[in-house]
PDB file of N, CA and C in Angstrom:
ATOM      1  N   UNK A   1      47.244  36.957-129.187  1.00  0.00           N
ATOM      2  CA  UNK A   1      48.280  37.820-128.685  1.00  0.00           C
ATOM      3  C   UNK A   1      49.545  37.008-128.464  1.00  0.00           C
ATOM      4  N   UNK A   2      50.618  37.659-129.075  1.00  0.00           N
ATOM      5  CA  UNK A   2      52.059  36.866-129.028  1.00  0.00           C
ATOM      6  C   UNK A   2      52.553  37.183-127.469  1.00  0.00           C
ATOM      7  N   UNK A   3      53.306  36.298-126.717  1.00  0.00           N
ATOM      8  CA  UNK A   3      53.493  36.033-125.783  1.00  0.00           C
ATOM      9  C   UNK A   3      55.744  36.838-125.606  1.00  0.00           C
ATOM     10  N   UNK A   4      55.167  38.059-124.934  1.00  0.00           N
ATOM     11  CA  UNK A   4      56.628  38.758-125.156  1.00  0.00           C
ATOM     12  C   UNK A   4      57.862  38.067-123.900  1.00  0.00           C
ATOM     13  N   UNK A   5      58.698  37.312-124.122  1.00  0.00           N
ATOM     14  CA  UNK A   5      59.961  36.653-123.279  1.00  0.00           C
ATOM     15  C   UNK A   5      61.154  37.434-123.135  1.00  0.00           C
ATOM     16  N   UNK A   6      61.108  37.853-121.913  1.00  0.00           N
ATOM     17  CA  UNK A   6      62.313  38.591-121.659  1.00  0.00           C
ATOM     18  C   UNK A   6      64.084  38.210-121.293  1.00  0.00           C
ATOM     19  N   UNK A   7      64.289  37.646-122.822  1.00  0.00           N
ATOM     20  CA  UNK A   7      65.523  36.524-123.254  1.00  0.00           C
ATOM     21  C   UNK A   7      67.039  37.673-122.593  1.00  0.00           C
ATOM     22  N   UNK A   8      67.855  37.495-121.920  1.00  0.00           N
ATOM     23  CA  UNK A   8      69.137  38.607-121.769  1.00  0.00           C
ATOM     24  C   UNK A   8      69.710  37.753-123.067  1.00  0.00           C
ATOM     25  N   UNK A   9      70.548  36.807-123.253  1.00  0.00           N
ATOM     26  CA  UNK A   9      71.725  36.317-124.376  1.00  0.00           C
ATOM     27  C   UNK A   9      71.526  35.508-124.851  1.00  0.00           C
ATOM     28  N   UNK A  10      71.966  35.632-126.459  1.00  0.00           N
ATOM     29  CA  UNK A  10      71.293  34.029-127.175  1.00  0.00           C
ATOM     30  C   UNK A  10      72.334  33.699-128.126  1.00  0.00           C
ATOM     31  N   UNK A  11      72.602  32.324-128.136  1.00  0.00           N
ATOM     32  CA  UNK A  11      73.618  32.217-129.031  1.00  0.00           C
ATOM     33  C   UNK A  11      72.934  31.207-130.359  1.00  0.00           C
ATOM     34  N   UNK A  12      73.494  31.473-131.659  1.00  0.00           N
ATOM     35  CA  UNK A  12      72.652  31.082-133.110  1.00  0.00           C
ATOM     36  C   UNK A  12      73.992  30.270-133.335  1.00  0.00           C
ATOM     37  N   UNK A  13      73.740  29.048-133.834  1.00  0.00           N
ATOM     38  CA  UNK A  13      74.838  28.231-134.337  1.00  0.00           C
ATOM     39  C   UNK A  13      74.190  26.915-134.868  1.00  0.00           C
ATOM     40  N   UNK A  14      74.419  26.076-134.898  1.00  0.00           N
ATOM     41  CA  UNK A  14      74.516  24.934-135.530  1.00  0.00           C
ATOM     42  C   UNK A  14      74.325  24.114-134.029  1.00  0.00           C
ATOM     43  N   UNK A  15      73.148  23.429-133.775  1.00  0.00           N
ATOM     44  CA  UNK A  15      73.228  22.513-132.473  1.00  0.00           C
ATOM     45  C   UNK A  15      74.101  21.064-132.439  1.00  0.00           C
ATOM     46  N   UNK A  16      75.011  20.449-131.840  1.00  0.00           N
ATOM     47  CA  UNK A  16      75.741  19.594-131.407  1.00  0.00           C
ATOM     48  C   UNK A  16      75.561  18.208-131.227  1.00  0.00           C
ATOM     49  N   UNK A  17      74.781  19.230-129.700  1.00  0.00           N
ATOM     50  CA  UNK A  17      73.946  17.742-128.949  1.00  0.00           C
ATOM     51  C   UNK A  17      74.577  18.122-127.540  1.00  0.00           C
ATOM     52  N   UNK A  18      74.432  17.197-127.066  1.00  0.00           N
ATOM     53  CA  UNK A  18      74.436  17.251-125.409  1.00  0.00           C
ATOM     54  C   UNK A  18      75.759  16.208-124.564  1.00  0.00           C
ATOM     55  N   UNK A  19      76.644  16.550-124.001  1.00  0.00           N
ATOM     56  CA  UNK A  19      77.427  15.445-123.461  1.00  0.00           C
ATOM     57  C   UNK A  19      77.849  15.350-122.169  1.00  0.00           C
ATOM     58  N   UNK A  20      78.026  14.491-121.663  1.00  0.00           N
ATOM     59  CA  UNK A  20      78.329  14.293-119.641  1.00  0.00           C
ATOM     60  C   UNK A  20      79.563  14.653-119.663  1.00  0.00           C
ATOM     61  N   UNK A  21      80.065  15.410-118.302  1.00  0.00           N
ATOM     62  CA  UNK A  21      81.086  15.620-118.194  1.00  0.00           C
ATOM     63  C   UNK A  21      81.704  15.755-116.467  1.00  0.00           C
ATOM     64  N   UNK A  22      82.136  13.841-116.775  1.00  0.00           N
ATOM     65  CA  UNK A  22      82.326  13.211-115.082  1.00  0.00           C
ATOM     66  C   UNK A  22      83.765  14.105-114.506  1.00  0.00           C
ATOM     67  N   UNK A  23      83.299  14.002-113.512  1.00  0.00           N
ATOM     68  CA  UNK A  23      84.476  14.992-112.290  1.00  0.00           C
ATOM     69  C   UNK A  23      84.337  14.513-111.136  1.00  0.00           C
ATOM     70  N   UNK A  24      85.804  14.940-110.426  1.00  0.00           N
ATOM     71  CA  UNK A  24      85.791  15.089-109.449  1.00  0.00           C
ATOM     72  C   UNK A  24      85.862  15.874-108.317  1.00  0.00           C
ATOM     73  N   UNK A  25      85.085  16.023-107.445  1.00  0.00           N
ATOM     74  CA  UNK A  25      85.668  17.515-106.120  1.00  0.00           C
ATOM     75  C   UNK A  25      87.082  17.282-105.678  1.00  0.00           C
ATOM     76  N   UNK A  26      86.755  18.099-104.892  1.00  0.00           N
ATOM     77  CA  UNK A  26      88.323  18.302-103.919  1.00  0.00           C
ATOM     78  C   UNK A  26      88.420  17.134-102.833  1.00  0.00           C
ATOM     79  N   UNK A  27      86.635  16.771-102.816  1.00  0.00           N
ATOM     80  CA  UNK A  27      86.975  15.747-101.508  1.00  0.00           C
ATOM     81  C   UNK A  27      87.097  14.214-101.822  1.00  0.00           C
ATOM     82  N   UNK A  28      87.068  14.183-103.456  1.00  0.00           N
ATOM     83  CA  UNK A  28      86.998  13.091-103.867  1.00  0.00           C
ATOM     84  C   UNK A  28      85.864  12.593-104.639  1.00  0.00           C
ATOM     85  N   UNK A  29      84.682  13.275-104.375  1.00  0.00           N
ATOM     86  CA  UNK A  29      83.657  12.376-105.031  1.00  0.00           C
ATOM     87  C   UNK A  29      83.011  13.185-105.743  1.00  0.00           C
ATOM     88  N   UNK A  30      82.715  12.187-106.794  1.00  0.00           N
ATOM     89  CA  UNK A  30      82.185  12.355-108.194  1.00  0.00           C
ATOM     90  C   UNK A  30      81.032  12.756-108.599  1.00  0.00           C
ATOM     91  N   UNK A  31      80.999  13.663-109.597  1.00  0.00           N
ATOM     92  CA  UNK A  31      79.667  14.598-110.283  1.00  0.00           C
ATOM     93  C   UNK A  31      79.371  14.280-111.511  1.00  0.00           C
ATOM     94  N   UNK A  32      78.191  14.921-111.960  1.00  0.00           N
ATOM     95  CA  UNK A  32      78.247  15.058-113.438  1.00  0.00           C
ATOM     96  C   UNK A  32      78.153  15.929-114.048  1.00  0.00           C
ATOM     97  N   UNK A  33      78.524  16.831-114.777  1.00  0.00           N
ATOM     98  CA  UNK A  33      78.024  18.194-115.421  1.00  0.00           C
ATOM     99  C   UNK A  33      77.788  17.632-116.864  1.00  0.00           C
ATOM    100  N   UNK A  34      77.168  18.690-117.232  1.00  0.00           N
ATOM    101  CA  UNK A  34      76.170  18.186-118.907  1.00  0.00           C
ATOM    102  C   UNK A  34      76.510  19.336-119.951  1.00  0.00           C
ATOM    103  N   UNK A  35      76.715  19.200-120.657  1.00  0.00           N
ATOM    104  CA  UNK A  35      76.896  20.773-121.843  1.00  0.00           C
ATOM    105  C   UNK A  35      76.375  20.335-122.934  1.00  0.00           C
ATOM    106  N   UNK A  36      76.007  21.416-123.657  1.00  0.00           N
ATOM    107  CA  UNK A  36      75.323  21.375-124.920  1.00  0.00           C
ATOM    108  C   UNK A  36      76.343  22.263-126.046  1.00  0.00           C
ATOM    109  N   UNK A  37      76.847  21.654-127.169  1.00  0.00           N
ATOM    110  CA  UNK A  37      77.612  21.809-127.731  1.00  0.00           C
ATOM    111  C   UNK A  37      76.856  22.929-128.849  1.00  0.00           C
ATOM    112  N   UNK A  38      76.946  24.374-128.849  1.00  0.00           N
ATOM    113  CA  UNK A  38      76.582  24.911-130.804  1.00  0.00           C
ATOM    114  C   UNK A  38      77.553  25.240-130.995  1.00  0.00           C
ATOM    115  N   UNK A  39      78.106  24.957-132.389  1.00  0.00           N
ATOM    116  CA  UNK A  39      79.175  25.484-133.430  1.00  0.00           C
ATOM    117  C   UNK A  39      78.460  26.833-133.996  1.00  0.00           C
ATOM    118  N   UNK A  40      79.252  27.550-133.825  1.00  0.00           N
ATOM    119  CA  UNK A  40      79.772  29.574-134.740  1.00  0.00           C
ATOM    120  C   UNK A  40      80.300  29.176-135.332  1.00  0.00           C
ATOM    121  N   UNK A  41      80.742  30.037-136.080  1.00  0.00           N
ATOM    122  CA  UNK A  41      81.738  30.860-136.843  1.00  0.00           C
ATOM    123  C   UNK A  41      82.765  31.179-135.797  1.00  0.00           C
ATOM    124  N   UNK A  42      84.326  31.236-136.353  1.00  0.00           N
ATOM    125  CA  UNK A  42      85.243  31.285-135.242  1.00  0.00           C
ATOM    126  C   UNK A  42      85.763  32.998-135.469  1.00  0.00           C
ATOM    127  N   UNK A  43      85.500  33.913-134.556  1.00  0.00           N
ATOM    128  CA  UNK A  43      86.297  34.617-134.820  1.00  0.00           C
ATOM    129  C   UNK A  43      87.335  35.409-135.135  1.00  0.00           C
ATOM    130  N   UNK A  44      87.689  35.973-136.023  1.00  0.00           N
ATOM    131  CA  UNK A  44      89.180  36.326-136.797  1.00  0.00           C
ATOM    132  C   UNK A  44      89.377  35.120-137.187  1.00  0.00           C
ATOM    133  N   UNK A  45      88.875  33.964-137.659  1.00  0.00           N
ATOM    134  CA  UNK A  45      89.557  33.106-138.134  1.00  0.00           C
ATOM    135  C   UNK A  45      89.324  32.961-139.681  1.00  0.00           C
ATOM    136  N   UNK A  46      89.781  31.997-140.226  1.00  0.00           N
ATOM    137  CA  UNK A  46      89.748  31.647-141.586  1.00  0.00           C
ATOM    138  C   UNK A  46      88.140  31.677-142.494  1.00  0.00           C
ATOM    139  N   UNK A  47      87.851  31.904-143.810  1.00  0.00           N
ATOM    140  CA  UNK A  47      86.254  31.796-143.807  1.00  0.00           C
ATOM    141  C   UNK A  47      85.815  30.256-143.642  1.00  0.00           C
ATOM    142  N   UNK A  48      84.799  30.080-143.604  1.00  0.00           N
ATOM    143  CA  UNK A  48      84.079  28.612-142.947  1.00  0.00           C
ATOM    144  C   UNK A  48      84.672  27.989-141.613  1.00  0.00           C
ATOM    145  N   UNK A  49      85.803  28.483-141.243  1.00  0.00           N
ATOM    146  CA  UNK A  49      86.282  28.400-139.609  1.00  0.00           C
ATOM    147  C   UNK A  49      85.435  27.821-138.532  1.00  0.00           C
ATOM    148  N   UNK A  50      85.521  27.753-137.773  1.00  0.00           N
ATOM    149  CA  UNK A  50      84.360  27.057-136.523  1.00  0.00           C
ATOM    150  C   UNK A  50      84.461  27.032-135.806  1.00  0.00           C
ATOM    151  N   UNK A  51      84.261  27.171-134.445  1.00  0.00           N
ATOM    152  CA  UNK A  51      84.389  26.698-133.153  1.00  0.00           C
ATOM    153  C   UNK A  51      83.175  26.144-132.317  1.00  0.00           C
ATOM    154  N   UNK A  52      83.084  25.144-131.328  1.00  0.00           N
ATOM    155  CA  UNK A  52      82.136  24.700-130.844  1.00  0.00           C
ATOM    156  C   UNK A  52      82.148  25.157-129.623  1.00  0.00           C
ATOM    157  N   UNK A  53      80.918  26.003-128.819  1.00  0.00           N
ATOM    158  CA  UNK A  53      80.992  26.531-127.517  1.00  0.00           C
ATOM    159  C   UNK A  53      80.540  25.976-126.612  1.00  0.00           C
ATOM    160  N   UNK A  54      80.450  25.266-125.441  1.00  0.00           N
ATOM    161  CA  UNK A  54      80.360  24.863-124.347  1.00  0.00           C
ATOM    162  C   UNK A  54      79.257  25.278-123.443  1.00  0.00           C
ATOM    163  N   UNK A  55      78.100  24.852-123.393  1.00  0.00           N
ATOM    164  CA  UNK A  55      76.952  25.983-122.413  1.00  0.00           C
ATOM    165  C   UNK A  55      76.592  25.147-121.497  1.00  0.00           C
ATOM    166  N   UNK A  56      76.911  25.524-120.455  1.00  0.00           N
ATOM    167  CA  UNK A  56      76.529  24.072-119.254  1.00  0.00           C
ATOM    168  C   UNK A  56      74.764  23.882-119.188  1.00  0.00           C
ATOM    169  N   UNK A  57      74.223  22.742-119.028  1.00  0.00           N
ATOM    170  CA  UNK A  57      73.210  22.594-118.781  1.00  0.00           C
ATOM    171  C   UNK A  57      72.641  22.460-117.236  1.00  0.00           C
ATOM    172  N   UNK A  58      71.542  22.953-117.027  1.00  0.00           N
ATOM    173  CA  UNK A  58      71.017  22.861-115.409  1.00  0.00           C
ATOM    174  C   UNK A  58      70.431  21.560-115.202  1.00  0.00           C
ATOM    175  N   UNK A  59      71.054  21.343-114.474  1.00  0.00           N
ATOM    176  CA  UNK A  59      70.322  20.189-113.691  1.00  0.00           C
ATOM    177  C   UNK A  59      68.819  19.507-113.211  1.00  0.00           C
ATOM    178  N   UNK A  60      67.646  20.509-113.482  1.00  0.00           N
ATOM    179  CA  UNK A  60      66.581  20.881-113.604  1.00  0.00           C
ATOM    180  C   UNK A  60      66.491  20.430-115.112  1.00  0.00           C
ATOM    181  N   UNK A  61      67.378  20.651-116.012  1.00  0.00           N
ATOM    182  CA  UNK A  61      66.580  20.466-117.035  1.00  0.00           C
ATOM    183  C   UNK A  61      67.326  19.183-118.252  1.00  0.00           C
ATOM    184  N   UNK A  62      68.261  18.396-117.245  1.00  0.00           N
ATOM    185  CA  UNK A  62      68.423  17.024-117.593  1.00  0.00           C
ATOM    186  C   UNK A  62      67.696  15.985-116.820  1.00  0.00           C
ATOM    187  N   UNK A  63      66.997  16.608-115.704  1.00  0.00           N
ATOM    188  CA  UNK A  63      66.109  15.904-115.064  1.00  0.00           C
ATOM    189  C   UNK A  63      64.613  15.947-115.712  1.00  0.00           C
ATOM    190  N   UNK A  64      64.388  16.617-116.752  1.00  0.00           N
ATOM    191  CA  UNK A  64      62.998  17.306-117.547  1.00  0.00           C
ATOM    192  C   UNK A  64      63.493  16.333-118.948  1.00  0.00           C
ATOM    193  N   UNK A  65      64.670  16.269-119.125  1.00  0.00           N
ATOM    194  CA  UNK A  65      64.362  15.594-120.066  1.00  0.00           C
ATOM    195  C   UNK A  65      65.102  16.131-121.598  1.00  0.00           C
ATOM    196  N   UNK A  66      65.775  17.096-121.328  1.00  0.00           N
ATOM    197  CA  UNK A  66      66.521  18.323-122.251  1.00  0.00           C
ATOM    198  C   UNK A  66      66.960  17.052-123.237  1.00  0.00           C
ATOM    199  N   UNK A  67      67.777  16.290-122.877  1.00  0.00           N
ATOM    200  CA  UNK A  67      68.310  15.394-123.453  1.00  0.00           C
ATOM    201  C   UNK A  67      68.339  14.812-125.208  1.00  0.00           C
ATOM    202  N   UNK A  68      66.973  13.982-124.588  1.00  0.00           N
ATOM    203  CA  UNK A  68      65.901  13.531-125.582  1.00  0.00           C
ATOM    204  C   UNK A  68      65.422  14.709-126.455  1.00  0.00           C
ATOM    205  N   UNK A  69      64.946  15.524-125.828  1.00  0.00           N
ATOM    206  CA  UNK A  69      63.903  16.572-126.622  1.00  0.00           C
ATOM    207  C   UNK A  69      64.835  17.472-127.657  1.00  0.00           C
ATOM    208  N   UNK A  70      65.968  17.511-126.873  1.00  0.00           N
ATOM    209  CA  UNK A  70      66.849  18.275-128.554  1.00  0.00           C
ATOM    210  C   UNK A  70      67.663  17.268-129.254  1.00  0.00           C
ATOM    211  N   UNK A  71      67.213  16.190-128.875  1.00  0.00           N
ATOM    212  CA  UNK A  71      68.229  15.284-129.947  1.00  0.00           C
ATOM    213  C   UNK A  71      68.262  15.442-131.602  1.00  0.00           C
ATOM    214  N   UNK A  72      66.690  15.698-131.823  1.00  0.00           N
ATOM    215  CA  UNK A  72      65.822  15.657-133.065  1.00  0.00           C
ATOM    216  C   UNK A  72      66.241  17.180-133.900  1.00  0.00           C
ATOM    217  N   UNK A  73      67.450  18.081-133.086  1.00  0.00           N
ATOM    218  CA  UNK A  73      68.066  19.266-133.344  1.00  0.00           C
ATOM    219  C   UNK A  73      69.447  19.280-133.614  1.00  0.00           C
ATOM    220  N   UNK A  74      70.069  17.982-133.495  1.00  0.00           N
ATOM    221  CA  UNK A  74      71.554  17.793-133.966  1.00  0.00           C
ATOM    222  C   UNK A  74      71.774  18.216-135.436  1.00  0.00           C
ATOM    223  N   UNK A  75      72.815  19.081-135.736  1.00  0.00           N
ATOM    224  CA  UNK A  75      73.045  19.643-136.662  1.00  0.00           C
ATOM    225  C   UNK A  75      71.804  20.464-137.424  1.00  0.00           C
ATOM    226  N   UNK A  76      71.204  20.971-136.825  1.00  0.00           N
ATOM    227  CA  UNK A  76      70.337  21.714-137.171  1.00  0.00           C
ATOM    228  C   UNK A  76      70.648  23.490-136.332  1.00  0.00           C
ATOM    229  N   UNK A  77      70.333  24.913-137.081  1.00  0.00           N
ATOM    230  CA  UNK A  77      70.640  25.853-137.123  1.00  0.00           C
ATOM    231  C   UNK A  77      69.375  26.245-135.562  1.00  0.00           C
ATOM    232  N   UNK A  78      70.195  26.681-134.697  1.00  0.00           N
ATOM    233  CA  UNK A  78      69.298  27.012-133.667  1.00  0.00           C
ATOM    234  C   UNK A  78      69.871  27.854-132.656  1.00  0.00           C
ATOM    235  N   UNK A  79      68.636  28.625-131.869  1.00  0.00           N
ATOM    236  CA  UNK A  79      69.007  30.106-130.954  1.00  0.00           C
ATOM    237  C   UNK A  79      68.578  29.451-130.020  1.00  0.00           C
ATOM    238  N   UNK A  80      70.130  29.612-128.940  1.00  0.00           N
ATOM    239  CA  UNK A  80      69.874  29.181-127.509  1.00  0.00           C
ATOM    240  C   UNK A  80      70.060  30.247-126.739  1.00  0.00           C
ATOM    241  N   UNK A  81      68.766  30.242-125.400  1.00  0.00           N
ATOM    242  CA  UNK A  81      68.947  30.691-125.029  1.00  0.00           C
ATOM    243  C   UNK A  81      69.632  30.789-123.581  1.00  0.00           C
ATOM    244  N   UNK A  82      71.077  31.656-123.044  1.00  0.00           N
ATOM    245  CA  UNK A  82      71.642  32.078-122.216  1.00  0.00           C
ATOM    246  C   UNK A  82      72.012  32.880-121.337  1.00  0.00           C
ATOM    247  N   UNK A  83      72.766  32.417-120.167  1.00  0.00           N
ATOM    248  CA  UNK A  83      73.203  33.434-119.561  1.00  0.00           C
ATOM    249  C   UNK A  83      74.836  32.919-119.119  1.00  0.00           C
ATOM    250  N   UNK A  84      75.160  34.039-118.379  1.00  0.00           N
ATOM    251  CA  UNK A  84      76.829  34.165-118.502  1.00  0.00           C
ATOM    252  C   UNK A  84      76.844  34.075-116.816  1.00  0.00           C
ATOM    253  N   UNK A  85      77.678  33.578-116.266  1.00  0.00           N
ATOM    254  CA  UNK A  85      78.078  33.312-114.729  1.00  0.00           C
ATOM    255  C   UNK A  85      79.946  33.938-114.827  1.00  0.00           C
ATOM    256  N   UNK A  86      79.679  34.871-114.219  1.00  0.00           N
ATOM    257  CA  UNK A  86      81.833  35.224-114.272  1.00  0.00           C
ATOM    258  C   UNK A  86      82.192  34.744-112.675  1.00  0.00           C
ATOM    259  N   UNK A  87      83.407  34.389-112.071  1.00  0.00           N
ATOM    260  CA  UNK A  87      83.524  33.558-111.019  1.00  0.00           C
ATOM    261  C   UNK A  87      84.981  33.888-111.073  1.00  0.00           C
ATOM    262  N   UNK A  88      85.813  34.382-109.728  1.00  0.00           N
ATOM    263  CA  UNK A  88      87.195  34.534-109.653  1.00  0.00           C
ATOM    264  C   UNK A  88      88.094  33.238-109.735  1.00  0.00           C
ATOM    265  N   UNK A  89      88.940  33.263-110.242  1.00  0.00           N
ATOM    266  CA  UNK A  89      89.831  32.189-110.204  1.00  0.00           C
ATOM    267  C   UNK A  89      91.596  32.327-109.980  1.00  0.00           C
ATOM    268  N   UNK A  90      92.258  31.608-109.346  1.00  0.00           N
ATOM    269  CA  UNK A  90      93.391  32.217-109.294  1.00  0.00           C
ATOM    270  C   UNK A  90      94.383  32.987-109.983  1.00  0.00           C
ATOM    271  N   UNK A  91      94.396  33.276-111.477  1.00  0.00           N
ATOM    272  CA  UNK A  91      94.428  33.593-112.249  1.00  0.00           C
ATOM    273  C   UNK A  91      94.467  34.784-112.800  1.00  0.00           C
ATOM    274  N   UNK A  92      92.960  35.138-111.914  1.00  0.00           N
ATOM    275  CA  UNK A  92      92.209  36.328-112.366  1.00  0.00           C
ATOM    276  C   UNK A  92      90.626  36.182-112.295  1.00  0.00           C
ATOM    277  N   UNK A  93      90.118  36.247-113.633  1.00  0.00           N
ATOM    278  CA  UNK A  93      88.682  36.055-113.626  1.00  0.00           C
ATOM    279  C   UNK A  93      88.093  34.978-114.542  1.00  0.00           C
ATOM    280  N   UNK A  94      87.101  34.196-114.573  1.00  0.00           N
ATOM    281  CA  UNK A  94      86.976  33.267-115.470  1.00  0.00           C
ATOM    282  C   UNK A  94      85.373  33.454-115.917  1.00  0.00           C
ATOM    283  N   UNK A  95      84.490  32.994-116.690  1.00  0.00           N
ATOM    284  CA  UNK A  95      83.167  33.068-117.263  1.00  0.00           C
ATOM    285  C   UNK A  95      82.724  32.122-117.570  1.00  0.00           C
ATOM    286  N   UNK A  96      81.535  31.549-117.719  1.00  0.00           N
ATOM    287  CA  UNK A  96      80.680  30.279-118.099  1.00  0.00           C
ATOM    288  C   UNK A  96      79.635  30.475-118.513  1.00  0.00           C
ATOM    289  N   UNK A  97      78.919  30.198-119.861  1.00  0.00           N
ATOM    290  CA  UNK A  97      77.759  30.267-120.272  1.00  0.00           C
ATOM    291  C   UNK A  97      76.975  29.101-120.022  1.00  0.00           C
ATOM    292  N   UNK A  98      75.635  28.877-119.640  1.00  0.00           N
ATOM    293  CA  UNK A  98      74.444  28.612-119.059  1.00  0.00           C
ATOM    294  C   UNK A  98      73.430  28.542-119.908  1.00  0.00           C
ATOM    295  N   UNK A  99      72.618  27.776-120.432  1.00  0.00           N
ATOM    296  CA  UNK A  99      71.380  27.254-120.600  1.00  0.00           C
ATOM    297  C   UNK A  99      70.526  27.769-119.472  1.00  0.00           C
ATOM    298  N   UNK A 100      69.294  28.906-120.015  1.00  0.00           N
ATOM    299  CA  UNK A 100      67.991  29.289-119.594  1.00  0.00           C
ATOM    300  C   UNK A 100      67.653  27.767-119.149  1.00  0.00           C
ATOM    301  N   UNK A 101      66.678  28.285-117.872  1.00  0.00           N
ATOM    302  CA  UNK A 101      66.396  27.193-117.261  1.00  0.00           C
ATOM    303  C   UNK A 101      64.892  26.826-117.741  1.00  0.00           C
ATOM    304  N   UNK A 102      64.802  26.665-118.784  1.00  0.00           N
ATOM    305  CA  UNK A 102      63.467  26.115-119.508  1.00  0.00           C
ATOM    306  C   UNK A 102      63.289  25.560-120.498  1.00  0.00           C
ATOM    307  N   UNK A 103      62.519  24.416-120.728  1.00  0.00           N
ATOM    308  CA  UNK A 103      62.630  23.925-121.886  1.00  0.00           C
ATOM    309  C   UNK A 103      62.623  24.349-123.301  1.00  0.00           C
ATOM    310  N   UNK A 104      61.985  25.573-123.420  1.00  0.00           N
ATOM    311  CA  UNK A 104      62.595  25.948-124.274  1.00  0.00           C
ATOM    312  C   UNK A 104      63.757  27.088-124.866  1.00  0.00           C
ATOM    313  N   UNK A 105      64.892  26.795-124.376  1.00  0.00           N
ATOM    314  CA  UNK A 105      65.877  27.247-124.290  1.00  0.00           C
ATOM    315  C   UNK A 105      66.585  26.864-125.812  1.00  0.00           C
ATOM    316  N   UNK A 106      66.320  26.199-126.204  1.00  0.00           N
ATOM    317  CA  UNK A 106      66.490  25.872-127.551  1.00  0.00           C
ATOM    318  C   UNK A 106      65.741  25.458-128.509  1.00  0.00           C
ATOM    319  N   UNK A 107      65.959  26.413-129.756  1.00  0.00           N
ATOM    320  CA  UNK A 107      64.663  26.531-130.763  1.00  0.00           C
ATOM    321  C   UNK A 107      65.722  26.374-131.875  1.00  0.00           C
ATOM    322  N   UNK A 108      64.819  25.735-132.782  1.00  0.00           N
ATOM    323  CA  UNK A 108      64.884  26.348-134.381  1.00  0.00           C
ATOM    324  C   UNK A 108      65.039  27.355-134.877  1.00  0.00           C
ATOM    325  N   UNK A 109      66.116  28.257-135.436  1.00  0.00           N
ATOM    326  CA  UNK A 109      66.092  29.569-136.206  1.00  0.00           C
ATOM    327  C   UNK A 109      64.855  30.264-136.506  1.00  0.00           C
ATOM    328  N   UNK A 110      64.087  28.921-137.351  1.00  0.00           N
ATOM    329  CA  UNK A 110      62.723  29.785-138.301  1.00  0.00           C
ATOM    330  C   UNK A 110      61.852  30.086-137.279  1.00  0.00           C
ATOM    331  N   UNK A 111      61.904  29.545-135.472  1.00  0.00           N
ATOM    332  CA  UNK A 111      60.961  30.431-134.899  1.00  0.00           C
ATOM    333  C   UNK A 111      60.269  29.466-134.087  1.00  0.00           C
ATOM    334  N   UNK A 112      60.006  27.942-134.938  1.00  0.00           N
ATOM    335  CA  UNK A 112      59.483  26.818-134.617  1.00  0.00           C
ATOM    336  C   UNK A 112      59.884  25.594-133.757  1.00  0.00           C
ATOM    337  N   UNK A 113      59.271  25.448-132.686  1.00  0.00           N
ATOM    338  CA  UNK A 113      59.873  24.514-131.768  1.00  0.00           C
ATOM    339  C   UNK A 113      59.524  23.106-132.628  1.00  0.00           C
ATOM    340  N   UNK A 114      60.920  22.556-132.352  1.00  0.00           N
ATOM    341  CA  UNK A 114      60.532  20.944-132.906  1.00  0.00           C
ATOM    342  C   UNK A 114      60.968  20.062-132.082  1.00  0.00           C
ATOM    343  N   UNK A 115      61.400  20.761-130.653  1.00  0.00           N
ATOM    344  CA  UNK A 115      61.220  19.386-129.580  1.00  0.00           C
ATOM    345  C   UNK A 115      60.220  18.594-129.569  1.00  0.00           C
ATOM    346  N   UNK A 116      60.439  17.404-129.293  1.00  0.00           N
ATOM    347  CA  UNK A 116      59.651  16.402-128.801  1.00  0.00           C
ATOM    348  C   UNK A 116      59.579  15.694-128.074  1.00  0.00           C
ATOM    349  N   UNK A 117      58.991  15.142-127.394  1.00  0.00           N
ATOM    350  CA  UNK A 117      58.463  14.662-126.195  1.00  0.00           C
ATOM    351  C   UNK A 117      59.727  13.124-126.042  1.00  0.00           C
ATOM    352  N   UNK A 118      60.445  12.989-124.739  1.00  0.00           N
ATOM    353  CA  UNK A 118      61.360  11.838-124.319  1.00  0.00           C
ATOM    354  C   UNK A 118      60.807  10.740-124.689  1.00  0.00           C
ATOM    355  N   UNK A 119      61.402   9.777-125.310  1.00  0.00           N
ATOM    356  CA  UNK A 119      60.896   8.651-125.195  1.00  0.00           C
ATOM    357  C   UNK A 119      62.125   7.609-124.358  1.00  0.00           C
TER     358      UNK A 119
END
């Protein structure tokens, strides 16, 4: 029996890879945030166009090891799975997409996980 996952948003692109992204608060001291880079297709844009989207990673799951385990997925065609956080900003309104908090949040197109284990 296939095992049914109740996914809300997934984005299909071309996987990246993973990169730190040092900051600072308001009070001075320093963080890290992590994103995982997939390239689309850019919309309304030119054909073969591109853009690379930004999905923050959880903290839970650079501590698991996310890292390593999709490295072996760089430039390879894969469905991640997400969610969307919207948050007021002075501005107006702003949005952030999110990495499912599980390891497998990122797969292979054809269906097949080819993470592998951190070394």
């Amino acid at each position: 029996m296939q095992q049914v996952r109740n996914h809300g948003l997934s984005l299909k692109g071309v996987w990246k890879g993973i990169l730190e992204n040092r900051r600072t608060n308001n009070d001075g001291q320093a963080y890290v945030q992590h994103f995982g880079g997939i390239e689309v297709p850019k919309m309304n844009g030119f054909p073969g166009e591109t853009e690379v989207i930004r999905v923050q990673v959880p903290k839970d799951l650079v501590s698991q090891g996310i890292m390593g385990k999709t490295s072996s997925l760089i430039d390879k065609q894969v469905e991640c799975f997400i969610w969307v956080r919207a948050y007021p900003t002075r501005a107006g309104a702003g949005f952030g997409y999110y990495l499912e908090n599980n390891m497998d949040c990122v797969q292979l197109l054809n269906g097949q996980s080819e993470l592998k284990k951190a070394s």
